[in-house]
PDB file of N, CA and C in Angstrom:
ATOM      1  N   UNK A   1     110.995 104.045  80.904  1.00  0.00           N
ATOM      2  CA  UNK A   1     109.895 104.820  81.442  1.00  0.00           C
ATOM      3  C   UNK A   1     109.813 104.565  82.947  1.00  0.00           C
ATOM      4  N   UNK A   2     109.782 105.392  84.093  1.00  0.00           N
ATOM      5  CA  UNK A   2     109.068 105.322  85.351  1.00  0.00           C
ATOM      6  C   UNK A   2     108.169 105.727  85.358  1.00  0.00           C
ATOM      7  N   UNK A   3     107.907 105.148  86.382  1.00  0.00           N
ATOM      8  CA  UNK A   3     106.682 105.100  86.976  1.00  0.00           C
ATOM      9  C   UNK A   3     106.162 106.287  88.210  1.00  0.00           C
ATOM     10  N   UNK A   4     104.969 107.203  88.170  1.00  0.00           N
ATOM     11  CA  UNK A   4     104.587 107.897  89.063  1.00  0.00           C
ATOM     12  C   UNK A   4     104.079 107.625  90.200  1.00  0.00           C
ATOM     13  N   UNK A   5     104.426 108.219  90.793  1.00  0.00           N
ATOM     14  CA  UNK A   5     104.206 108.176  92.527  1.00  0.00           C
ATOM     15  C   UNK A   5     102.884 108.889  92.512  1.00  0.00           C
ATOM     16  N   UNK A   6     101.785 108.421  92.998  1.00  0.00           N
ATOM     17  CA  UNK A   6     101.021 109.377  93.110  1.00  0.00           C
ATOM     18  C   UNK A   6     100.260 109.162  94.474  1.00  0.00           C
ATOM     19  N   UNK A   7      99.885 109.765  95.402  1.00  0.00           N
ATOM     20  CA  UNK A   7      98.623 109.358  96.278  1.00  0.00           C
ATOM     21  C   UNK A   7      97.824 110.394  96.414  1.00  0.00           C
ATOM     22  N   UNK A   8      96.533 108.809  95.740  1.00  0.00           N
ATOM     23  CA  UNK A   8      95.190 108.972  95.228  1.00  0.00           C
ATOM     24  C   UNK A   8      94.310 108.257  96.237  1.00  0.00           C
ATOM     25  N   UNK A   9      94.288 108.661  97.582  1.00  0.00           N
ATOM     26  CA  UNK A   9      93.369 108.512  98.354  1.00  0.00           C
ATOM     27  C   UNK A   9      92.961 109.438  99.182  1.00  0.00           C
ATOM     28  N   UNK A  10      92.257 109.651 100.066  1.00  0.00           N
ATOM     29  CA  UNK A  10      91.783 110.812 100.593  1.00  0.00           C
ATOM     30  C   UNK A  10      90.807 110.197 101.988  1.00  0.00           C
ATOM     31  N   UNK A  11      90.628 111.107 102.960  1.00  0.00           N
ATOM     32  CA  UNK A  11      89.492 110.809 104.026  1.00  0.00           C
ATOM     33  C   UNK A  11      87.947 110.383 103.562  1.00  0.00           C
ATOM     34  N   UNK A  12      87.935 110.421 102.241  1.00  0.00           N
ATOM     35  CA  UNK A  12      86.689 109.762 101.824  1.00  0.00           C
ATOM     36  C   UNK A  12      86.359 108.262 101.435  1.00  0.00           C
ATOM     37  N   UNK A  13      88.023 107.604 101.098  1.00  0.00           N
ATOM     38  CA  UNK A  13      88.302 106.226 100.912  1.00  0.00           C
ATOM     39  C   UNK A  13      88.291 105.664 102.502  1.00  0.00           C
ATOM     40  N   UNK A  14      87.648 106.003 103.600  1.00  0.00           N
ATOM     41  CA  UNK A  14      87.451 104.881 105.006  1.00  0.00           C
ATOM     42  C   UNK A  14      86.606 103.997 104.610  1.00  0.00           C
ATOM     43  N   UNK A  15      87.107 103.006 104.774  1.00  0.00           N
ATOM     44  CA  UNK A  15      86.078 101.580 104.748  1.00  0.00           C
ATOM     45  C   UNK A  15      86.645 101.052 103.158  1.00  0.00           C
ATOM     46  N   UNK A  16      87.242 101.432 102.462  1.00  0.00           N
ATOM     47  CA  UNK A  16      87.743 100.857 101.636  1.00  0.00           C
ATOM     48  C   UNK A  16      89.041 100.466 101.564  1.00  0.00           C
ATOM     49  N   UNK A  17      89.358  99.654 101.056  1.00  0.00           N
ATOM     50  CA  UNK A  17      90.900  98.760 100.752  1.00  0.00           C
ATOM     51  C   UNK A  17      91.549  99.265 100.271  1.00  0.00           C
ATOM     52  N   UNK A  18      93.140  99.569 100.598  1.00  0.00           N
ATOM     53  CA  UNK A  18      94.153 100.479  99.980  1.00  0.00           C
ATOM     54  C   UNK A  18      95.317  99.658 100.230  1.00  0.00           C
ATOM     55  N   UNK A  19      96.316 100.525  99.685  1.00  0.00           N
ATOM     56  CA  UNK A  19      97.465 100.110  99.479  1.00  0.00           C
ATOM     57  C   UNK A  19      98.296 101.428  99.111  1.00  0.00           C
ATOM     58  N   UNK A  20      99.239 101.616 100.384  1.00  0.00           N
ATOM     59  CA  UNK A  20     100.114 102.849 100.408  1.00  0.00           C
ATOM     60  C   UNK A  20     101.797 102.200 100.474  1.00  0.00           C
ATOM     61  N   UNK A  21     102.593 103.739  99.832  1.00  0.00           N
ATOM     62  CA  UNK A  21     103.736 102.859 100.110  1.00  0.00           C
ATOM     63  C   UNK A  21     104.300 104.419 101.040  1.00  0.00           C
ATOM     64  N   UNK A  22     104.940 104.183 102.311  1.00  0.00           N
ATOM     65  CA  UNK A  22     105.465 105.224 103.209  1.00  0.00           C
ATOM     66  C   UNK A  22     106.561 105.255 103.283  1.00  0.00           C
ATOM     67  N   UNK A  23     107.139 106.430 104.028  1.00  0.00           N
ATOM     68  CA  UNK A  23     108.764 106.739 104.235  1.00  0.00           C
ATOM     69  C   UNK A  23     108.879 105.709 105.550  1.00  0.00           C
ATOM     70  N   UNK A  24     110.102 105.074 105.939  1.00  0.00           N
ATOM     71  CA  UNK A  24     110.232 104.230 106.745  1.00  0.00           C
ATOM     72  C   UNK A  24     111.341 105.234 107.792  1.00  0.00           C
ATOM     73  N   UNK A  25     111.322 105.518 108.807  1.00  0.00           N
ATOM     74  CA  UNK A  25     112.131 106.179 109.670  1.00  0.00           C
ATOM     75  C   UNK A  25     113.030 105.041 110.078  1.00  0.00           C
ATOM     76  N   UNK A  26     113.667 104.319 109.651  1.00  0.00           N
ATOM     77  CA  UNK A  26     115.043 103.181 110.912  1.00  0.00           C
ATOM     78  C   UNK A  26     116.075 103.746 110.686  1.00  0.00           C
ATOM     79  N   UNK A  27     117.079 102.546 110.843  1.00  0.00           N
ATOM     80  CA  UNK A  27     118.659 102.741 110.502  1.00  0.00           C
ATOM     81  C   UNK A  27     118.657 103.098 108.890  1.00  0.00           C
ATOM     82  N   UNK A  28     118.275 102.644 108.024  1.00  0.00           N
ATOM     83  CA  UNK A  28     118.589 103.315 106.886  1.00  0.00           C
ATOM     84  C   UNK A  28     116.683 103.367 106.312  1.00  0.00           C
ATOM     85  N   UNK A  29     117.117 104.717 106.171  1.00  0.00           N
ATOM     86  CA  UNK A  29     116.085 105.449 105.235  1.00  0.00           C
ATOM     87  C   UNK A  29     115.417 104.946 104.032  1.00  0.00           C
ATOM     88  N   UNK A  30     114.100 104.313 103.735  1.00  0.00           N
ATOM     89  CA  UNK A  30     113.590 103.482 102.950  1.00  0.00           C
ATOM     90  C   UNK A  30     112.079 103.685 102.814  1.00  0.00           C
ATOM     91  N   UNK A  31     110.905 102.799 102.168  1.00  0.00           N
ATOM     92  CA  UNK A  31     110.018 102.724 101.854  1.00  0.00           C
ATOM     93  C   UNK A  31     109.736 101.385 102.077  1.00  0.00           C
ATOM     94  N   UNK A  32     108.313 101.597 102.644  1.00  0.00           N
ATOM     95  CA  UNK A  32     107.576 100.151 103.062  1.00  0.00           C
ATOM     96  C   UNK A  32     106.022  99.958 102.425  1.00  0.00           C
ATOM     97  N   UNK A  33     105.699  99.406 102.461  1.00  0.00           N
ATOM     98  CA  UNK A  33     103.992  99.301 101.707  1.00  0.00           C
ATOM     99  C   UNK A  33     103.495  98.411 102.724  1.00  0.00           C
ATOM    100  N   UNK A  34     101.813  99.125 103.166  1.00  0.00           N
ATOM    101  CA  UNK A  34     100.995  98.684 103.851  1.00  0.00           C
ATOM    102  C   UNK A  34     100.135  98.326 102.700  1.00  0.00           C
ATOM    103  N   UNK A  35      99.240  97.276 103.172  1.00  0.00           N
ATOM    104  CA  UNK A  35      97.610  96.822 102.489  1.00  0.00           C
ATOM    105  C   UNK A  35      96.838  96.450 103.269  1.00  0.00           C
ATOM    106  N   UNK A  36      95.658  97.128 103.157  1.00  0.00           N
ATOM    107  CA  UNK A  36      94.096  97.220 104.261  1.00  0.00           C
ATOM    108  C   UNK A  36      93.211  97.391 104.132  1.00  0.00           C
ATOM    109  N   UNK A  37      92.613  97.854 104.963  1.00  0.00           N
ATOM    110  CA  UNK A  37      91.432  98.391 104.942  1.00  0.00           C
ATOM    111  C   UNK A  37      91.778  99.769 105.710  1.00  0.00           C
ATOM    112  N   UNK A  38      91.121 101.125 105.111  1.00  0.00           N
ATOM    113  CA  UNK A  38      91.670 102.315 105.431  1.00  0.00           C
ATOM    114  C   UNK A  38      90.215 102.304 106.519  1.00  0.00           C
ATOM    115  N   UNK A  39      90.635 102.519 107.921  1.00  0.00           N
ATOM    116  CA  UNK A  39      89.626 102.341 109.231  1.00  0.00           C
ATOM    117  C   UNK A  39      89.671 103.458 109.596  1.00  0.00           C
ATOM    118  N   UNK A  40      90.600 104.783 109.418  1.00  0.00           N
ATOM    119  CA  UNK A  40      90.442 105.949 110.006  1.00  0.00           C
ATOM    120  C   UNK A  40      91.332 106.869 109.544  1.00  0.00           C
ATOM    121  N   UNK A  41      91.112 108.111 109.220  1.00  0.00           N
ATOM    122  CA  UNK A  41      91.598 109.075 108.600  1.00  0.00           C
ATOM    123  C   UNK A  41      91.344 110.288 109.651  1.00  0.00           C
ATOM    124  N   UNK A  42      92.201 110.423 110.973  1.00  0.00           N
ATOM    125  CA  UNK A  42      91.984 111.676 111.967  1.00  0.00           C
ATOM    126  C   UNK A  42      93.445 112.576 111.830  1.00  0.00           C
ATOM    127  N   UNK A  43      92.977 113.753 112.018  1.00  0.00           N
ATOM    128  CA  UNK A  43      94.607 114.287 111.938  1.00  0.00           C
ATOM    129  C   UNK A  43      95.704 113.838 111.176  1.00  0.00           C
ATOM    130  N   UNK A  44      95.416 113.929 110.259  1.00  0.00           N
ATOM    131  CA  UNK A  44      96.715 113.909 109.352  1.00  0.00           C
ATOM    132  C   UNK A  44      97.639 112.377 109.638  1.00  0.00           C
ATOM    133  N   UNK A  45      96.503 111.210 110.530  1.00  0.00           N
ATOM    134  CA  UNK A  45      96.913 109.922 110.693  1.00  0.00           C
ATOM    135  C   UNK A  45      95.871 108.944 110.020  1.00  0.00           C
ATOM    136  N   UNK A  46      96.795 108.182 108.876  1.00  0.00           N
ATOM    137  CA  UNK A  46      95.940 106.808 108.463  1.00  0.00           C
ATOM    138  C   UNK A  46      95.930 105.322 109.534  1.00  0.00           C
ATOM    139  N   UNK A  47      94.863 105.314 109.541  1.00  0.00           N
ATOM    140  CA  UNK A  47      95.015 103.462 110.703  1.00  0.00           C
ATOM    141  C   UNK A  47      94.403 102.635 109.702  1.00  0.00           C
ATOM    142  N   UNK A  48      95.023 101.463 109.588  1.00  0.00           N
ATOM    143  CA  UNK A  48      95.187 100.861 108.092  1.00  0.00           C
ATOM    144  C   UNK A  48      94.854  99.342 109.338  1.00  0.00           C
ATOM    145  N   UNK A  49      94.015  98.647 109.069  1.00  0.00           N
ATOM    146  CA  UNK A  49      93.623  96.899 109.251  1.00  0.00           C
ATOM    147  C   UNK A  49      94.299  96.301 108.695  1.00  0.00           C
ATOM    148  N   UNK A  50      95.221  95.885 108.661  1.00  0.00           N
ATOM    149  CA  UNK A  50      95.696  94.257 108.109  1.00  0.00           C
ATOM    150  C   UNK A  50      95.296  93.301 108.147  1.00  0.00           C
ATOM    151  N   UNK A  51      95.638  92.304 106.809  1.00  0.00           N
ATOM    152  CA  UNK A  51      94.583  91.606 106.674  1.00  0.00           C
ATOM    153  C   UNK A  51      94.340  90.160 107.944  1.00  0.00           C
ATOM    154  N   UNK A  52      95.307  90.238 108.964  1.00  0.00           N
ATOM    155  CA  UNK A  52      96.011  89.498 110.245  1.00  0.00           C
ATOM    156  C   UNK A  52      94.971  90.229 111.156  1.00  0.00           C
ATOM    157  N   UNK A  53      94.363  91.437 111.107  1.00  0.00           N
ATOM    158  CA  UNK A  53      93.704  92.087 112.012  1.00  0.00           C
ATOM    159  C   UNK A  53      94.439  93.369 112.719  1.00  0.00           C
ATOM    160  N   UNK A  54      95.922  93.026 112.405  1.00  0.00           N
ATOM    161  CA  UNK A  54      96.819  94.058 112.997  1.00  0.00           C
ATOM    162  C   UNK A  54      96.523  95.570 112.567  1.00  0.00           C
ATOM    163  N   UNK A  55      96.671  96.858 113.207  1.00  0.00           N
ATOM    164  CA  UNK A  55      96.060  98.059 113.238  1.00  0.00           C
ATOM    165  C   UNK A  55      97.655  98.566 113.045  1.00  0.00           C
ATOM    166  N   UNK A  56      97.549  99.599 111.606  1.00  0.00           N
ATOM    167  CA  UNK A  56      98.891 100.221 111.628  1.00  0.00           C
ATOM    168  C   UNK A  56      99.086 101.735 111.161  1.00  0.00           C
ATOM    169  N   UNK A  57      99.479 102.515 112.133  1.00  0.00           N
ATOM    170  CA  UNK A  57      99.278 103.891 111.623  1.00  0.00           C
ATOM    171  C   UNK A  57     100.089 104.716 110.870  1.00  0.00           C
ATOM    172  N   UNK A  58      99.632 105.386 109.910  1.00  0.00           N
ATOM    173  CA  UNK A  58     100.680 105.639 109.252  1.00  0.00           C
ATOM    174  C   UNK A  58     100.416 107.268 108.541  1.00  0.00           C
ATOM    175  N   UNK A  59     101.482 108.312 108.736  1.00  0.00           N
ATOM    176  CA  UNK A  59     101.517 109.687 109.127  1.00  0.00           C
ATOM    177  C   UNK A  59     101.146 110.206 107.705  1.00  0.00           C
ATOM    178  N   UNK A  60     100.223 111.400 107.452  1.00  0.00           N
ATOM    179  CA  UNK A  60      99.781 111.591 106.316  1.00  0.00           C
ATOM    180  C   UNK A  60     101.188 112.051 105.466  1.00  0.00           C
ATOM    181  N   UNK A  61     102.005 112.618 106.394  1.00  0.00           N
ATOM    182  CA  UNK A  61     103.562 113.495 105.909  1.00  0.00           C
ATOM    183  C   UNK A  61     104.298 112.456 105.115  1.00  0.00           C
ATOM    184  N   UNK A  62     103.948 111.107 105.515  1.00  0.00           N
ATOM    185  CA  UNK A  62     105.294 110.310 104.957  1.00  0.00           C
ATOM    186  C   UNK A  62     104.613 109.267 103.979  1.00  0.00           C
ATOM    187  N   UNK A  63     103.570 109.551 103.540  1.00  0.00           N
ATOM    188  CA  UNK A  63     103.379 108.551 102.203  1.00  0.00           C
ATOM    189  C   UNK A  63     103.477 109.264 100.729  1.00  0.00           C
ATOM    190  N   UNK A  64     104.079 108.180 100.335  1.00  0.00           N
ATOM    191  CA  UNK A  64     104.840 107.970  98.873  1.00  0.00           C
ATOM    192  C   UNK A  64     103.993 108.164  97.970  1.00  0.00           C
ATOM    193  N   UNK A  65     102.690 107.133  97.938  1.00  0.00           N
ATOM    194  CA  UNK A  65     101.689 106.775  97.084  1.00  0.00           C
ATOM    195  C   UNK A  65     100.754 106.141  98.134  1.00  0.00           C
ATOM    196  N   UNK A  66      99.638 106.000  97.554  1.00  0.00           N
ATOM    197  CA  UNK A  66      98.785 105.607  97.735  1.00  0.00           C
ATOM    198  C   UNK A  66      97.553 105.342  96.979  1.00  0.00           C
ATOM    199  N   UNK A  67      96.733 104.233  96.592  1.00  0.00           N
ATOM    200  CA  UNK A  67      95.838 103.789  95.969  1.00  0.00           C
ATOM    201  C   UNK A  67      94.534 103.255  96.810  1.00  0.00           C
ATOM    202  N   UNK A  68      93.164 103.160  96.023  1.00  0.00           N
ATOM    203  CA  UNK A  68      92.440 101.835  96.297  1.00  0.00           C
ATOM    204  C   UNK A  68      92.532 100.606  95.394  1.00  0.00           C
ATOM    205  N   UNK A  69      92.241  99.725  96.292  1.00  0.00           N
ATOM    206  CA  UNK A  69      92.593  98.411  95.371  1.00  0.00           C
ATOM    207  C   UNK A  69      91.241  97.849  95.353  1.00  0.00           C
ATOM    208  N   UNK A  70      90.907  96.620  94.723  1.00  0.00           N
ATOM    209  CA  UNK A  70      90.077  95.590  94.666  1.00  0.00           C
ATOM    210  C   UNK A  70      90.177  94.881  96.111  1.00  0.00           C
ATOM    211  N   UNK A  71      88.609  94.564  96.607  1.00  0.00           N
ATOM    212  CA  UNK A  71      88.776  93.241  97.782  1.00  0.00           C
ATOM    213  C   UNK A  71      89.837  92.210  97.429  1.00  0.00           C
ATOM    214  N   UNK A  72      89.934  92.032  98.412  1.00  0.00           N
ATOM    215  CA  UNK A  72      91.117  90.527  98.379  1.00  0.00           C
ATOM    216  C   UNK A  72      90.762  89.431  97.285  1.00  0.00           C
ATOM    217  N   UNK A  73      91.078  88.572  96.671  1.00  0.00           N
ATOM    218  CA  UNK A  73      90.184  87.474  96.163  1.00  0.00           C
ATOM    219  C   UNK A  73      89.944  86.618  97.263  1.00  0.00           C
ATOM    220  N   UNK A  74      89.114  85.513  96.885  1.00  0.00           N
ATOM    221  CA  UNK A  74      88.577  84.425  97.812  1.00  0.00           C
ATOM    222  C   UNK A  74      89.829  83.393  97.741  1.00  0.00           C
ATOM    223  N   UNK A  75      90.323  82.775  98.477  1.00  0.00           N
ATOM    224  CA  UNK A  75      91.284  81.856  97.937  1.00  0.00           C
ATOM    225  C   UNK A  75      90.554  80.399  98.257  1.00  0.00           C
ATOM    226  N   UNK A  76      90.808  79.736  97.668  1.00  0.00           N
ATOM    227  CA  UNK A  76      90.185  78.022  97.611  1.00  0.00           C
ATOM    228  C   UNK A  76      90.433  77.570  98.459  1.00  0.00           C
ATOM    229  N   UNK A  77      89.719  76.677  99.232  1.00  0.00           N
ATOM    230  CA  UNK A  77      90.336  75.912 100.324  1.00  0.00           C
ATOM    231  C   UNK A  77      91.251  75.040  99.666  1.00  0.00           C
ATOM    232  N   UNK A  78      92.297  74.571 100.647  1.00  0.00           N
ATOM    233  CA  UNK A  78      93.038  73.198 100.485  1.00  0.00           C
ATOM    234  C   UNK A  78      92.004  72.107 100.957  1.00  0.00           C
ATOM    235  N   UNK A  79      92.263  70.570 100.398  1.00  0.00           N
ATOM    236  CA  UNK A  79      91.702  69.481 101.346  1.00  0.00           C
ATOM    237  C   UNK A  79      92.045  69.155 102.370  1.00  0.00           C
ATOM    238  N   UNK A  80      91.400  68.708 102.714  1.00  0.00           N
ATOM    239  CA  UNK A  80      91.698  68.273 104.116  1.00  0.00           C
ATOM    240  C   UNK A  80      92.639  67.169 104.363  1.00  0.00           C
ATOM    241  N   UNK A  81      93.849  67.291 104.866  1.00  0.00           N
ATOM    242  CA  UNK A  81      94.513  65.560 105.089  1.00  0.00           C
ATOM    243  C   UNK A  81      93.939  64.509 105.601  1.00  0.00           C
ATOM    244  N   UNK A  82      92.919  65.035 106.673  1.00  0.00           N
ATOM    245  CA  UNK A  82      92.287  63.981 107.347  1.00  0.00           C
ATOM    246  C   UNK A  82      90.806  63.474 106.664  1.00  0.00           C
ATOM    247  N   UNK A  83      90.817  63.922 105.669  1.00  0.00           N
ATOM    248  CA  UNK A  83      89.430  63.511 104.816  1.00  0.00           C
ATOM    249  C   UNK A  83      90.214  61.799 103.706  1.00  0.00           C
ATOM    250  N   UNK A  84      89.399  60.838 104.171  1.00  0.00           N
ATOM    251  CA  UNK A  84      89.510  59.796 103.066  1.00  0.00           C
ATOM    252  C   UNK A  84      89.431  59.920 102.276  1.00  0.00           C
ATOM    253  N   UNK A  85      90.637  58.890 100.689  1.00  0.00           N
ATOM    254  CA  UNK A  85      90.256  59.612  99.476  1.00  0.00           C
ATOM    255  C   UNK A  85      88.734  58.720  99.371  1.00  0.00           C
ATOM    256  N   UNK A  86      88.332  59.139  98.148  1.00  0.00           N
ATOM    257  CA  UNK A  86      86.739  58.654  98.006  1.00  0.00           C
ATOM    258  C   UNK A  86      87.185  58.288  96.312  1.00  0.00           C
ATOM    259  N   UNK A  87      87.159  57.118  96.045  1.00  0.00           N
ATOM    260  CA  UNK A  87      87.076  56.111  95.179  1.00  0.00           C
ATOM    261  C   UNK A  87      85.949  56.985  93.887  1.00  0.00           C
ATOM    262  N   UNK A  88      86.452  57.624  92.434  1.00  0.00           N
ATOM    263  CA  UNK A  88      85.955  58.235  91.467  1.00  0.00           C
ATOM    264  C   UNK A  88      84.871  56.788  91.525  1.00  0.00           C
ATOM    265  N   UNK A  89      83.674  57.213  90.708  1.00  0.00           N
ATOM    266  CA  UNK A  89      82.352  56.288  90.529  1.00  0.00           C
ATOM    267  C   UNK A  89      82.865  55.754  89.220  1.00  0.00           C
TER     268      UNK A  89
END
């Protein structure tokens, strides 16, 4: 069985979290996947936040698929190395 390509987002998903996969223009012809926050939908251009802060635009012509996803999860902190261990009671 494959799987469908579909993109299921639209100028009404801004401010929500997505995940597209686009045509890649280089030396060889391919597909790349962004994940963000969808920040702007003008002219037939998506500007996608990364989760680094980086801003990436990407042409309505050349996506594959596209979804919304769930917020990120929270991830746990690590400890600290510089914290003493502390002796269980």
């Amino acid at each position: 069985m494959r799987a469908r390509l579909a993109v299921r987002i639209s100028p009404a998903d801004v401010g929500s979290r997505i995940t597209v996969r686009t045509r890649y223009h280089g030396p060889e012809a391919s597909v790349t996947d962004v994940v963000g926050v969808l920040r702007a939908w003008d002219d037939g251009v998506l500007t996608i936040e990364r989760r680094d802060g980086t801003m990436r635009s990407v042409v309505q012509g050349d996506l594959v698929a596209g979804r919304v996803v769930p917020t990120a999860p929270v991830r746990a902190r690590k400890p600290r190395s510089d914290r003493p261990n502390r002796p269980n009671p």
